[in-house]
Protein backbone atom coordinates (compact mmCIF):
# COMPACT_ATOMS: atom_id res chain seq x y z
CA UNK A 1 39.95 84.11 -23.69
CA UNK A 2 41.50 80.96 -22.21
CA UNK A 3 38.06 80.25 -20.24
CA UNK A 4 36.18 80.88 -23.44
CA UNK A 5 38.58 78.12 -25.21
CA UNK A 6 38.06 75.25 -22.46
CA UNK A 7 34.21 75.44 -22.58
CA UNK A 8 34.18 75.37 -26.65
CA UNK A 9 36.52 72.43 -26.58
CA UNK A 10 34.20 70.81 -23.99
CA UNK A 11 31.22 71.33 -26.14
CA UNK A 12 32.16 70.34 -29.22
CA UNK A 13 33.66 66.84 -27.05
CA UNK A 14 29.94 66.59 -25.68
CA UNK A 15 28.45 66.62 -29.01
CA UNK A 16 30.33 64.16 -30.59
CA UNK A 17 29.77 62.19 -27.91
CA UNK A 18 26.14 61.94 -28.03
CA UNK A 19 26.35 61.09 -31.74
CA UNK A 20 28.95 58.49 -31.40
CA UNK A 21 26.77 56.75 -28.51
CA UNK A 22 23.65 57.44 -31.13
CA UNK A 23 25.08 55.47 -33.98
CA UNK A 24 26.73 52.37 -31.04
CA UNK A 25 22.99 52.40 -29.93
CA UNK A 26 21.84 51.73 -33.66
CA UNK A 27 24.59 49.18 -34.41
CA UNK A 28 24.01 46.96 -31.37
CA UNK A 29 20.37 46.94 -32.23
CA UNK A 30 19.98 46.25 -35.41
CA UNK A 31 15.92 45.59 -35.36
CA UNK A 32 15.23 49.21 -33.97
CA UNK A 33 13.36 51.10 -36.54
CA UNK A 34 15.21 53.62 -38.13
CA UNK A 35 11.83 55.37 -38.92
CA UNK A 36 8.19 55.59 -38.39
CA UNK A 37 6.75 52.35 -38.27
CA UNK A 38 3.97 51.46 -41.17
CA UNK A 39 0.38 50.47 -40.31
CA UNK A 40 -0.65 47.29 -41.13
CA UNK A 41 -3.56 47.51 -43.22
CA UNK A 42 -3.99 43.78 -44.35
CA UNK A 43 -6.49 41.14 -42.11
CA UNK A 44 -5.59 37.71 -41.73
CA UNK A 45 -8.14 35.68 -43.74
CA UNK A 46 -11.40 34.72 -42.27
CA UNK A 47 -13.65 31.93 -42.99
CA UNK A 48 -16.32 33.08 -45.90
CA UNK A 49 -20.06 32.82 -44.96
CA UNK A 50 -21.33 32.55 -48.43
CA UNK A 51 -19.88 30.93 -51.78
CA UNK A 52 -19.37 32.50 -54.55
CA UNK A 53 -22.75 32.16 -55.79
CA UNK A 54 -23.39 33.46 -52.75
CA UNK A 55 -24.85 30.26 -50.98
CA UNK A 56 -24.38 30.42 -47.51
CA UNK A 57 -23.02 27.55 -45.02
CA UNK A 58 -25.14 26.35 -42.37
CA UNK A 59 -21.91 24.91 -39.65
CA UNK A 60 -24.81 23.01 -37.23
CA UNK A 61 -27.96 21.72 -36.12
CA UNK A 62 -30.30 23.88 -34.56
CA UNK A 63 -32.09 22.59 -30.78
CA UNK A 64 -35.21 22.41 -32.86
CA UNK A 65 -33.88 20.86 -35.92
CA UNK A 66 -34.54 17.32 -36.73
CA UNK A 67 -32.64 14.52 -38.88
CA UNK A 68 -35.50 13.49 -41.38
CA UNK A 69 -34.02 9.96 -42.14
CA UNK A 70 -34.33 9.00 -38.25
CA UNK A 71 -38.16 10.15 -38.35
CA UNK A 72 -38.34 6.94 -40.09
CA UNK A 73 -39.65 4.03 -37.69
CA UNK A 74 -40.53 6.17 -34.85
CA UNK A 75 -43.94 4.34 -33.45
CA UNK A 76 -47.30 6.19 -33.68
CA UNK A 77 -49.36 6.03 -30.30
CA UNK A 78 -53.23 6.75 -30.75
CA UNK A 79 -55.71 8.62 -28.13
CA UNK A 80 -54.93 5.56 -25.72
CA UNK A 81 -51.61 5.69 -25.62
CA UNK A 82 -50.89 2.30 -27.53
CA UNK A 83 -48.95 2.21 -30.44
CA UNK A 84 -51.23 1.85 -33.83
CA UNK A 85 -48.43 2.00 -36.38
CA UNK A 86 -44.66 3.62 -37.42
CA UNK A 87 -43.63 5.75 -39.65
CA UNK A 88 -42.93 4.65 -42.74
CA UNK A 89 -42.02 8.05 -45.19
CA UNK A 90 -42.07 11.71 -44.91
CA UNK A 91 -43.49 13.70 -48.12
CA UNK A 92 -42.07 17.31 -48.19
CA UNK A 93 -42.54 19.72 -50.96
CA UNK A 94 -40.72 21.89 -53.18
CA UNK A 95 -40.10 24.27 -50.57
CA UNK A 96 -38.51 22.28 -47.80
CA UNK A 97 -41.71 21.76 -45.88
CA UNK A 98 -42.92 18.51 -44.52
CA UNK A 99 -45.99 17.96 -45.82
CA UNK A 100 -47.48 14.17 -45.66
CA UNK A 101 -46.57 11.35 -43.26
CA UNK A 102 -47.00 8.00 -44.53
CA UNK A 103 -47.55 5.51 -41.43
CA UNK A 104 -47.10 1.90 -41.62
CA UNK A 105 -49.93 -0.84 -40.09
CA UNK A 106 -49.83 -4.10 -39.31
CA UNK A 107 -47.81 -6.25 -41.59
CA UNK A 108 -45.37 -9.06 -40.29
CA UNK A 109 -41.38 -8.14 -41.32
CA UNK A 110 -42.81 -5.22 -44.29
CA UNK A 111 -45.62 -7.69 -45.71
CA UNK A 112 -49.00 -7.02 -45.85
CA UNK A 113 -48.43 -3.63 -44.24
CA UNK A 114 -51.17 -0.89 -44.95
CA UNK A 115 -50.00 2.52 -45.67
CA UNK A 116 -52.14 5.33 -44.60
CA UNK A 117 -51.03 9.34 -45.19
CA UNK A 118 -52.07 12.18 -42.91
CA UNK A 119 -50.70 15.78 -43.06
CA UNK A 120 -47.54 16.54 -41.42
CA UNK A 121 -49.48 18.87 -39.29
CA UNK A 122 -51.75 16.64 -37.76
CA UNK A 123 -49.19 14.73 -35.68
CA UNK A 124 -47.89 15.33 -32.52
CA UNK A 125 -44.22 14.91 -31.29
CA UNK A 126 -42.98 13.99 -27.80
CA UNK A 127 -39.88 13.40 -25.59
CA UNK A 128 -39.14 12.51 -22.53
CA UNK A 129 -36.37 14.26 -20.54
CA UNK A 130 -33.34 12.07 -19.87
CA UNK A 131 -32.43 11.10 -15.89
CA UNK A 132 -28.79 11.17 -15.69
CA UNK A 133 -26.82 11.73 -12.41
CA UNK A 134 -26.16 15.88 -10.79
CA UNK A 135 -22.38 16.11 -10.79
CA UNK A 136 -22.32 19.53 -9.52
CA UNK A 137 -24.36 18.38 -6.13
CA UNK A 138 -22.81 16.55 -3.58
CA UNK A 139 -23.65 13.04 -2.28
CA UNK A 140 -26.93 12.17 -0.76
CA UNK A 141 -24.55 10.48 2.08
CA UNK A 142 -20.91 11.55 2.39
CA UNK A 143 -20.34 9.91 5.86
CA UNK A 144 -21.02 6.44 4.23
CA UNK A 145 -17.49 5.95 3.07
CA UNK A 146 -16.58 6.93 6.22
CA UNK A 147 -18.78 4.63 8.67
CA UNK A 148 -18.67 1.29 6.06
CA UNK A 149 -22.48 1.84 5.53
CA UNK A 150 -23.55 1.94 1.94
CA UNK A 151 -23.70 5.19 0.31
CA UNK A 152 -26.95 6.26 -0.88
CA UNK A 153 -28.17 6.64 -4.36
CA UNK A 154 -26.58 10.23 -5.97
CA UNK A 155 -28.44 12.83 -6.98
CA UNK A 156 -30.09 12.88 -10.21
CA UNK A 157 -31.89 15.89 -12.66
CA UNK A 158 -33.60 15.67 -15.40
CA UNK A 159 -32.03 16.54 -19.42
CA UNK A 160 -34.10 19.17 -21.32
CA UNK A 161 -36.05 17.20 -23.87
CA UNK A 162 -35.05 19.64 -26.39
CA UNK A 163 -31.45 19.07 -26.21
CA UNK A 164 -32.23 15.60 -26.21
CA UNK A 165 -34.25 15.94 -29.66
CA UNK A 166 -31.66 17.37 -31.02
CA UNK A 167 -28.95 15.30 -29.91
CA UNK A 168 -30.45 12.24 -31.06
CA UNK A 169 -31.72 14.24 -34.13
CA UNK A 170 -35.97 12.40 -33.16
CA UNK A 171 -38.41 12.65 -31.05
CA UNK A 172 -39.03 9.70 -28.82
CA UNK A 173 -42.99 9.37 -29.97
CA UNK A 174 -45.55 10.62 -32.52
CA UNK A 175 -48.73 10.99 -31.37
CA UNK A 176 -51.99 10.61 -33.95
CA UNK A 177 -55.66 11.97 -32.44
CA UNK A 178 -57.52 8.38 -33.52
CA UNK A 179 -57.76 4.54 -32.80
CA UNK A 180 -56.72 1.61 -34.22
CA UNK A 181 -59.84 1.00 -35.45
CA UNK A 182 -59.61 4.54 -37.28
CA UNK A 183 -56.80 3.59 -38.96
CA UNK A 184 -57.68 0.89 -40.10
CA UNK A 185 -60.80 1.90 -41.56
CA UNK A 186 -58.90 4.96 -43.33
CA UNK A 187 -58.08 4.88 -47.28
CA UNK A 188 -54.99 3.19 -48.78
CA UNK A 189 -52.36 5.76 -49.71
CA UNK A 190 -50.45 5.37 -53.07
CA UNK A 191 -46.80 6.40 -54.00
CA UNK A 192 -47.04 8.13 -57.55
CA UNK A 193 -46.47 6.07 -60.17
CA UNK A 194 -43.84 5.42 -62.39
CA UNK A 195 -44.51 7.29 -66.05
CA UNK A 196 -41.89 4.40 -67.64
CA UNK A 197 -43.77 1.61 -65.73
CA UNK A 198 -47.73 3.00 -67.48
CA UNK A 199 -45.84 3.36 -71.12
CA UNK A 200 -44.57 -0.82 -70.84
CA UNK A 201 -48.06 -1.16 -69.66
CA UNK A 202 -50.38 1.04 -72.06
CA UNK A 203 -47.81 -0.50 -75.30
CA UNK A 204 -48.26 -4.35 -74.06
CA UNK A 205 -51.89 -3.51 -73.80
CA UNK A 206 -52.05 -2.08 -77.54
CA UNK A 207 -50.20 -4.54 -79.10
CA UNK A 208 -52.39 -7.01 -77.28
CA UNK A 209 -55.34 -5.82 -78.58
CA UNK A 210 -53.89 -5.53 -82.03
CA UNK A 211 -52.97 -8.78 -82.26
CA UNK A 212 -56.99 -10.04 -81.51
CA UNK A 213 -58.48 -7.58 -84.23
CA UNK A 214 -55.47 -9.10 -86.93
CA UNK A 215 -57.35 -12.41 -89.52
């Protein structure tokens, strides 16, 4: 009966152990969840690809994209390779499509400067790649600094004209299939003209001729 006594005493002293250490445990760590943790459901916000109106953003230039302002003044070489003009406009429709090039000839600082149109299509474009020196190769002589001699030239490679278009937003040339002589010999192109500018015109002329026909 005695025996029976000790272990119940021993027992009940283990069990309120273990919840005494419990409830220490929780106290000296206040930040330990007390229950099951909740899954966060909400996304930190990301960067919208359309508007509202449900536009979307274009964030940059493609490798075969162009800048249309710097089209303006690139030279025009003919068939041999000499420059017959520059160009002077770019025409694009409704749509977003380049559709007429307007190239500038002759003329001394804008005067007396003919301006002749040909489709967007019929031009050519060209670049050249870039020389520019191969960092990741090593020295053509890597003894020179070594002996006094002079070191040779370093390696060089060649940019991707593509990367260079788009980089400097032009290409470095158009090319037309005609001469000079072609060009010059081709029809004057005319800007539209202004609907204000005919009215001042077609009311000077009427009161003009009013003016004769009055005693």
């Amino acid at each position: 009966m005695r025996t029976t006594l000790v272990y119940a005493t021993l027992f009940s002293a283990a069990l309120l152990g273990s919840g005494a250490l419990a409830q220490t445990a929780a106290t000296d760590n206040p930040a330990a969840p007390m229950k099951p943790a909740q899954t966060q459901t909400s996304k930190p916000d990301a960067q919208p690809a359309k508007s509202d109106a449900g536009i979307s953003f274009v964030t940059a230039q493609a490798a075969d994209q162009w800048r249309a302002p710097k089209l303006v003044g690139i030279g025009v070489f003919g068939t041999d390779e000499k420059q017959i003009g520059k160009i002077k406009d770019v025409l694009m429709g409704h749509d977003g499509k380049a559709e007429t090039v307007v190239i500038g000839i002759g003329g001394f600082l804008g005067f007396g400067t003919k301006d002749v149109a040909v489709p967007f299509a019929a031009m050519q474009w060209r670049t050249e790649g870039r020389k520019m020196p191969a960092t990741d190769q090593p020295p053509s002589n890597p003894v020179a600094s070594t002996t006094g001699q002079a070191a040779g030239p370093p390696p060089m490679k060649e940019t991707d004209p593509a990367a260079t278009e788009a980089s400097q937003g032009y290409p470095d040339k158009a090319i037309l299939g005609v001469t000079l002589a072609e060009l010059k010999a081709a029809p004057d192109f005319r800007y539209a003209p202004n609907p204000l500018d005919q009215s001042e015109a077609r009311s000077t002329t009427d009161s003009g001729a009013a003016k004769k026909t009055t005693p």
